[in-house]
PDB file of N, CA and C in Angstrom:
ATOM      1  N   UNK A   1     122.201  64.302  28.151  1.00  0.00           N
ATOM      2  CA  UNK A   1     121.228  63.231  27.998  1.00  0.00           C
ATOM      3  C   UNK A   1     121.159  62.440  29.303  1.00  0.00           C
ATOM      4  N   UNK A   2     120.065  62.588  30.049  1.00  0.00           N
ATOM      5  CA  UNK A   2     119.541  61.825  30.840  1.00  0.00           C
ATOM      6  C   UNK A   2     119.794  59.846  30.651  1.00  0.00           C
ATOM      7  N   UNK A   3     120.101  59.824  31.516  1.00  0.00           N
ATOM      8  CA  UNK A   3     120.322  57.770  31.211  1.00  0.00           C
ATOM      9  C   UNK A   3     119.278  57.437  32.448  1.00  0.00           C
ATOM     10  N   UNK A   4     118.743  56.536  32.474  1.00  0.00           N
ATOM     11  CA  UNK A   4     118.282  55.603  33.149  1.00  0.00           C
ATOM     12  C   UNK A   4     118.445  54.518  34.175  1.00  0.00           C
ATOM     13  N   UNK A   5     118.208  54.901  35.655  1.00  0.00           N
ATOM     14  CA  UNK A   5     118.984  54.909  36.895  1.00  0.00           C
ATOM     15  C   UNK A   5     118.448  53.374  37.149  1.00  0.00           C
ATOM     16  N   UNK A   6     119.276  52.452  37.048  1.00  0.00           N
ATOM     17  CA  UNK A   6     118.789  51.229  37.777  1.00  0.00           C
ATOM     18  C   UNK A   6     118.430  51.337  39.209  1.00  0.00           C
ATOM     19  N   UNK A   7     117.226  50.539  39.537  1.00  0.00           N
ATOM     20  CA  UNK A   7     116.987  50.649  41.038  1.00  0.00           C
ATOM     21  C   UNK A   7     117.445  49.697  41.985  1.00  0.00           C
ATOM     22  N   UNK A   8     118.518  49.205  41.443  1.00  0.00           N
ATOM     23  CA  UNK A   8     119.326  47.957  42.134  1.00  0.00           C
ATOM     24  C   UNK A   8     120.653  47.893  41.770  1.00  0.00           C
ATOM     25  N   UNK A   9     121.742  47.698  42.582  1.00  0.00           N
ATOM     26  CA  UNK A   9     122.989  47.820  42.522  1.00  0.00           C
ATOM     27  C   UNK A   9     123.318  46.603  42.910  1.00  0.00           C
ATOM     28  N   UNK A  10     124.402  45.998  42.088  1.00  0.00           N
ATOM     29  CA  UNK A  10     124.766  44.438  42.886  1.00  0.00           C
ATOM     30  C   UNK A  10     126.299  45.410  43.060  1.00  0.00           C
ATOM     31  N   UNK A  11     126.762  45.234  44.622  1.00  0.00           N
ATOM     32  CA  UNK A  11     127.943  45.682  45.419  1.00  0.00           C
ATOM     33  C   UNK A  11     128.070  44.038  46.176  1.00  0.00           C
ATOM     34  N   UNK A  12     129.877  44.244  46.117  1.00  0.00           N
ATOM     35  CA  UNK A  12     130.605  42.985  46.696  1.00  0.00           C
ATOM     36  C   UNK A  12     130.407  43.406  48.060  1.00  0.00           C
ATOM     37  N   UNK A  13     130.370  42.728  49.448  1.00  0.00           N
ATOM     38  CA  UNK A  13     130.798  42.778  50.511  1.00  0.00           C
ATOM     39  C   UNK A  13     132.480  42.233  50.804  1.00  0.00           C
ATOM     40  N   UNK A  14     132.893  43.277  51.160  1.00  0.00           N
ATOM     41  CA  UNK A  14     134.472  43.346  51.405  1.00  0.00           C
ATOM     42  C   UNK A  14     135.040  43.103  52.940  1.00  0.00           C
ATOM     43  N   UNK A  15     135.978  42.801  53.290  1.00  0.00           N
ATOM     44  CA  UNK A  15     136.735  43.089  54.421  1.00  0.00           C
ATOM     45  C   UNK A  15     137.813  44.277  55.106  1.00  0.00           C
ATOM     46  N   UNK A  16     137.519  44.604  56.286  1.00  0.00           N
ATOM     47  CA  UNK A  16     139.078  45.005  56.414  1.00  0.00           C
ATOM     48  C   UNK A  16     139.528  44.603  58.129  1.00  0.00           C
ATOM     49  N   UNK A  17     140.517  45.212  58.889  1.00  0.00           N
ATOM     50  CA  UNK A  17     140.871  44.471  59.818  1.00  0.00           C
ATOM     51  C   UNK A  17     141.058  46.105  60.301  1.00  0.00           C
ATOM     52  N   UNK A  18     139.957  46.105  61.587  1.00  0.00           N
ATOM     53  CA  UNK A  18     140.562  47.186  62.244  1.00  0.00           C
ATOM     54  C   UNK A  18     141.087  47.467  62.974  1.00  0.00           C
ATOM     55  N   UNK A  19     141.693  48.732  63.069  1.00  0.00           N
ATOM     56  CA  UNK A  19     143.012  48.767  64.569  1.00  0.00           C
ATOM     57  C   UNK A  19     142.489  48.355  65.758  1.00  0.00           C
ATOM     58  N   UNK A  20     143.612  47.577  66.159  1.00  0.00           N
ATOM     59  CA  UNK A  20     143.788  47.120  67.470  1.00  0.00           C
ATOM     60  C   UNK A  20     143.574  48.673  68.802  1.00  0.00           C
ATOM     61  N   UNK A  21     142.635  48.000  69.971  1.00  0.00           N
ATOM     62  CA  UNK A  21     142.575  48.668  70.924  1.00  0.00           C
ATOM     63  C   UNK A  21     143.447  49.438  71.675  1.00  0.00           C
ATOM     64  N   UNK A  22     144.391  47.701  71.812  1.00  0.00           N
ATOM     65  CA  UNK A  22     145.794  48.452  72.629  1.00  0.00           C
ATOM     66  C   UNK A  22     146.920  48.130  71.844  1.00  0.00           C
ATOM     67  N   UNK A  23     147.830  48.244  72.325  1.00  0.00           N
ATOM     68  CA  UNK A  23     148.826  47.722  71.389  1.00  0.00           C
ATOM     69  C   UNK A  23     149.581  45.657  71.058  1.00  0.00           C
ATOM     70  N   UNK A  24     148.636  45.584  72.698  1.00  0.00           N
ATOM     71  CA  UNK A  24     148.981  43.938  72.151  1.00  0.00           C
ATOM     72  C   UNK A  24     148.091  43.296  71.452  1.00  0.00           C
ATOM     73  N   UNK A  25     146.754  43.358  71.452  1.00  0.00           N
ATOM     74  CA  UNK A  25     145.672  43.240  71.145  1.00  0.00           C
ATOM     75  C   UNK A  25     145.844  43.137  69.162  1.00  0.00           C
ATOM     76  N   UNK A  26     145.205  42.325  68.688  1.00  0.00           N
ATOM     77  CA  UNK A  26     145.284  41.624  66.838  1.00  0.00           C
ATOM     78  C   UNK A  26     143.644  42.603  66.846  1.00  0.00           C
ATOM     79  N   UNK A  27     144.189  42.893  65.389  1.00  0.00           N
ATOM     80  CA  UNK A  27     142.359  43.677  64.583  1.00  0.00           C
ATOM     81  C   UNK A  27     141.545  42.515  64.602  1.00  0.00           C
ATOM     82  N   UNK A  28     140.562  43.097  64.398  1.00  0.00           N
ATOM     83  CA  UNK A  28     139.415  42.048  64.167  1.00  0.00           C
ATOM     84  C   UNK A  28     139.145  42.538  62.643  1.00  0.00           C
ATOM     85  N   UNK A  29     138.617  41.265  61.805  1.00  0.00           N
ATOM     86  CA  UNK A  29     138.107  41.332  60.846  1.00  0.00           C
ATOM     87  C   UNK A  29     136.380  41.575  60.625  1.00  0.00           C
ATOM     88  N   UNK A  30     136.578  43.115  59.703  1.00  0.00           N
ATOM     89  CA  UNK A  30     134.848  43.208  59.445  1.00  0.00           C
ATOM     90  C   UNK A  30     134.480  43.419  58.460  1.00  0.00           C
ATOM     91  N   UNK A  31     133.500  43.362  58.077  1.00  0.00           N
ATOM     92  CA  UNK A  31     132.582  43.555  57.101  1.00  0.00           C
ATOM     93  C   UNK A  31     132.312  45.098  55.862  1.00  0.00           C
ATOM     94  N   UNK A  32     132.716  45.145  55.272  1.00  0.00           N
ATOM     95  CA  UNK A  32     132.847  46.335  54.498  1.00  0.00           C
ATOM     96  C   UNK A  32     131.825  46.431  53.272  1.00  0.00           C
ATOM     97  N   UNK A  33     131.233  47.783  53.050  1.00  0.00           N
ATOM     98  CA  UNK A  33     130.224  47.736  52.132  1.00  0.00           C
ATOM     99  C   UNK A  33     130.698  49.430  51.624  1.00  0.00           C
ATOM    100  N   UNK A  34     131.507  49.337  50.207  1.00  0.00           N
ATOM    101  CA  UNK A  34     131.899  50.614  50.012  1.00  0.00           C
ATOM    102  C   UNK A  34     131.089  51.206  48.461  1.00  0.00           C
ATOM    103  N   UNK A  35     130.330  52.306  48.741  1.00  0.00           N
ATOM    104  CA  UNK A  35     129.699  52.821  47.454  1.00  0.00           C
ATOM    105  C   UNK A  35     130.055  54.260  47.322  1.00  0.00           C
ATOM    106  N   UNK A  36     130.428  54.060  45.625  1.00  0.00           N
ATOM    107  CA  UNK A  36     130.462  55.396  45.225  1.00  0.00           C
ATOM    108  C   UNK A  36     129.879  55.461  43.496  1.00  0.00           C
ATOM    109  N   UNK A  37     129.766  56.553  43.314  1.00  0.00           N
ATOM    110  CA  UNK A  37     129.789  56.780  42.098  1.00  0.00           C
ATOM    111  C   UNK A  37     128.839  57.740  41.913  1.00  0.00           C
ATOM    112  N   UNK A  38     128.543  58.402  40.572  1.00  0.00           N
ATOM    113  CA  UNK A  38     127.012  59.386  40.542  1.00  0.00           C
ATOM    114  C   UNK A  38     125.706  59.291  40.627  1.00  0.00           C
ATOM    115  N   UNK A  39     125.984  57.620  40.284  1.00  0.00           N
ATOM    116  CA  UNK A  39     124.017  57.228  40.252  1.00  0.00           C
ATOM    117  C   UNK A  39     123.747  57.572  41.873  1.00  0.00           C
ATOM    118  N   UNK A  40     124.593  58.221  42.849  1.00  0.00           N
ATOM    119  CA  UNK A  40     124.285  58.173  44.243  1.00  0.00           C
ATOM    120  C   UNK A  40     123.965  59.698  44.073  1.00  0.00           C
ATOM    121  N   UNK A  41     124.376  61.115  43.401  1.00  0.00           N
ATOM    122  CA  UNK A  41     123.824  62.180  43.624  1.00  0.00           C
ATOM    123  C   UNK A  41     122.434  62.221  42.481  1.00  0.00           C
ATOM    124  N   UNK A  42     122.668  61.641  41.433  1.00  0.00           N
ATOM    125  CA  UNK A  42     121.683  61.211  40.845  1.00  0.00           C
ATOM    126  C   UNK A  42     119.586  60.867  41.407  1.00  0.00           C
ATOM    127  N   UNK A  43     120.835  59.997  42.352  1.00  0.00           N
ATOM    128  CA  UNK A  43     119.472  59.682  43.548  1.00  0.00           C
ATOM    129  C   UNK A  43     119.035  60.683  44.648  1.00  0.00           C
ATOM    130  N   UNK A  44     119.986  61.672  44.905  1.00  0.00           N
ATOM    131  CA  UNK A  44     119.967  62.784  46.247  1.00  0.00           C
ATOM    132  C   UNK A  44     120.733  62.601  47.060  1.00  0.00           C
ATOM    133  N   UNK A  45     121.830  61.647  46.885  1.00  0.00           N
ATOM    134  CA  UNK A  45     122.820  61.797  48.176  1.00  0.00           C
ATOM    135  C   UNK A  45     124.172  62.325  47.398  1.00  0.00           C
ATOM    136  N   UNK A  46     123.992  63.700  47.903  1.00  0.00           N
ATOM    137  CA  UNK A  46     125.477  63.800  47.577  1.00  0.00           C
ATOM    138  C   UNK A  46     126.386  64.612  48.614  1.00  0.00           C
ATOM    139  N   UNK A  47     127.800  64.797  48.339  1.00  0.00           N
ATOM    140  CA  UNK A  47     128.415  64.484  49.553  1.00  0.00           C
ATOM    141  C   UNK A  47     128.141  65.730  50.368  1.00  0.00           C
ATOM    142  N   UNK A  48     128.698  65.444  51.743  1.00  0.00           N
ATOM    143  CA  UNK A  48     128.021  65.969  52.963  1.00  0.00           C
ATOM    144  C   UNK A  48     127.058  65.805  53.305  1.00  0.00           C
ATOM    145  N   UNK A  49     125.816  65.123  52.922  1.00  0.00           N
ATOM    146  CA  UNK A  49     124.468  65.111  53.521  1.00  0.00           C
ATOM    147  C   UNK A  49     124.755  64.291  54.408  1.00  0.00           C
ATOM    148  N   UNK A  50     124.231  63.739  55.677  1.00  0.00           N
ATOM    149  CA  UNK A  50     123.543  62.791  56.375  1.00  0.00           C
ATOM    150  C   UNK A  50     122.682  61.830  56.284  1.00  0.00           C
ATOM    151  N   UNK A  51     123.023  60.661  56.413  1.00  0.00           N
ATOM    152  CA  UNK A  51     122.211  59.790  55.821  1.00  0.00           C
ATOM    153  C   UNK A  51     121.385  59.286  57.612  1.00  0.00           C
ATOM    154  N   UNK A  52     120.477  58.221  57.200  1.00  0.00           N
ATOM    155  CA  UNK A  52     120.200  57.635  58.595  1.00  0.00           C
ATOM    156  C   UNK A  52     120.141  56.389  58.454  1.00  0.00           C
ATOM    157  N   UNK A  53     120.482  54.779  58.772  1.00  0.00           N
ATOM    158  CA  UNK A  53     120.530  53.942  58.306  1.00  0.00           C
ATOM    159  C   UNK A  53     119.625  52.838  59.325  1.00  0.00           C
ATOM    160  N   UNK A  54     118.810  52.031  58.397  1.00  0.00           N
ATOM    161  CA  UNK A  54     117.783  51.439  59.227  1.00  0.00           C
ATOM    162  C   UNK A  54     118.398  49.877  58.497  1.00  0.00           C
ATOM    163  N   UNK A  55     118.359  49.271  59.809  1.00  0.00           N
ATOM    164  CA  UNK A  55     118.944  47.688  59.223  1.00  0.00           C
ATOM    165  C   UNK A  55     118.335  46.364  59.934  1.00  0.00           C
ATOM    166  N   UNK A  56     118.084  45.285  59.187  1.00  0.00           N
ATOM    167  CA  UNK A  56     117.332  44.489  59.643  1.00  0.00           C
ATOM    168  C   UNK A  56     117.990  43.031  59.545  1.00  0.00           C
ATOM    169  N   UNK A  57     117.540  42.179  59.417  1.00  0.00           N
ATOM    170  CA  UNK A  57     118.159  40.982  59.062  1.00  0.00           C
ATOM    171  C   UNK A  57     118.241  40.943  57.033  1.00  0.00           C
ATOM    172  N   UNK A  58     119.296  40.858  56.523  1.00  0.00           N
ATOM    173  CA  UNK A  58     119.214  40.742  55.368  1.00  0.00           C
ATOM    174  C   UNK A  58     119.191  41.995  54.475  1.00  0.00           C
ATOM    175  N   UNK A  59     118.909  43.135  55.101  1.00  0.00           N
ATOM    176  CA  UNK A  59     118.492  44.850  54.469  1.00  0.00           C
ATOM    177  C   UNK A  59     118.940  46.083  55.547  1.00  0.00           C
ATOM    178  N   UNK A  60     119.865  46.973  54.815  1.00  0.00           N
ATOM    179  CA  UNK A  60     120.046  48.126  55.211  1.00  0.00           C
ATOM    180  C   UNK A  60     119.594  48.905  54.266  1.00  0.00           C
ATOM    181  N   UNK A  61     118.876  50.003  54.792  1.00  0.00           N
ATOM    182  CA  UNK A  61     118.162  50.705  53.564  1.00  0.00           C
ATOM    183  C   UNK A  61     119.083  52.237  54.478  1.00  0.00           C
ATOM    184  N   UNK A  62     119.322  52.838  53.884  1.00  0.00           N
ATOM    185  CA  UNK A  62     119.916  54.200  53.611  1.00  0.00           C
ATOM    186  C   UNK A  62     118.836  55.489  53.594  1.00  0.00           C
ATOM    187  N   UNK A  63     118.828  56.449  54.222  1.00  0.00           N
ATOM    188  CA  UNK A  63     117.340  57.492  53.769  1.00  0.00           C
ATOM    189  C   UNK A  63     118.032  58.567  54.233  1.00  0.00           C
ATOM    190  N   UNK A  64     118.160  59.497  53.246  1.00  0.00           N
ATOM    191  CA  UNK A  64     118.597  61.171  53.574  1.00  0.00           C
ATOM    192  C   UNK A  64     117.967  61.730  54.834  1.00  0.00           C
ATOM    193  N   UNK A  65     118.907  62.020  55.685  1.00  0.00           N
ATOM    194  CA  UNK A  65     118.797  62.608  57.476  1.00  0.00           C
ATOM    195  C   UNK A  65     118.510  64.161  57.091  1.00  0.00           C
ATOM    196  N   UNK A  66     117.174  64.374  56.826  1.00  0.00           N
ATOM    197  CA  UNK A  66     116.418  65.711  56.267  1.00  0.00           C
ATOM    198  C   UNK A  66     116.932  66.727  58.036  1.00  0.00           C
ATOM    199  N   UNK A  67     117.509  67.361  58.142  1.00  0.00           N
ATOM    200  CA  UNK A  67     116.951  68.145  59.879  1.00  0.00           C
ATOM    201  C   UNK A  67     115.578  68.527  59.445  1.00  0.00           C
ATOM    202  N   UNK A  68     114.848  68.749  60.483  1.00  0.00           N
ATOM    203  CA  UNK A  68     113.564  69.071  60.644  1.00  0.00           C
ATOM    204  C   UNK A  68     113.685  70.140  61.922  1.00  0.00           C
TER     205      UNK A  68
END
């Protein structure tokens, strides 16, 4: 049975701290945006594809990296 794919996902924005350059050098803290689940092959991304990501102020939109 088919379910019914919401077209909106509310996802937390997370942190993490990534490795340091050199070794004296402290991580910097960034911004993390982690998705998973099926409503994503559901939609056509499933794993291994390529995505291409277009981002603006306020919106990253995601679009399957077709080769041509």
């Amino acid at each position: 049975m088919a379910y019914p794919i919401p077209s909106e996902r509310r996802l937390t924005i997370s942190e993490m701290v990534e490795a340091p350059r050199t070794t004296f050098a402290r991580g910097r803290r960034v911004p993390v945006i982690r998705m998973r689940g099926g409503w994503l092959e559901e939609n056509g991304f499933v794993a291994g594809e390529r995505v291409a990501v277009s981002v603006e102020r306020g919106r990253i939109v995601l679009t399957l990296a077709r080769e041509e």
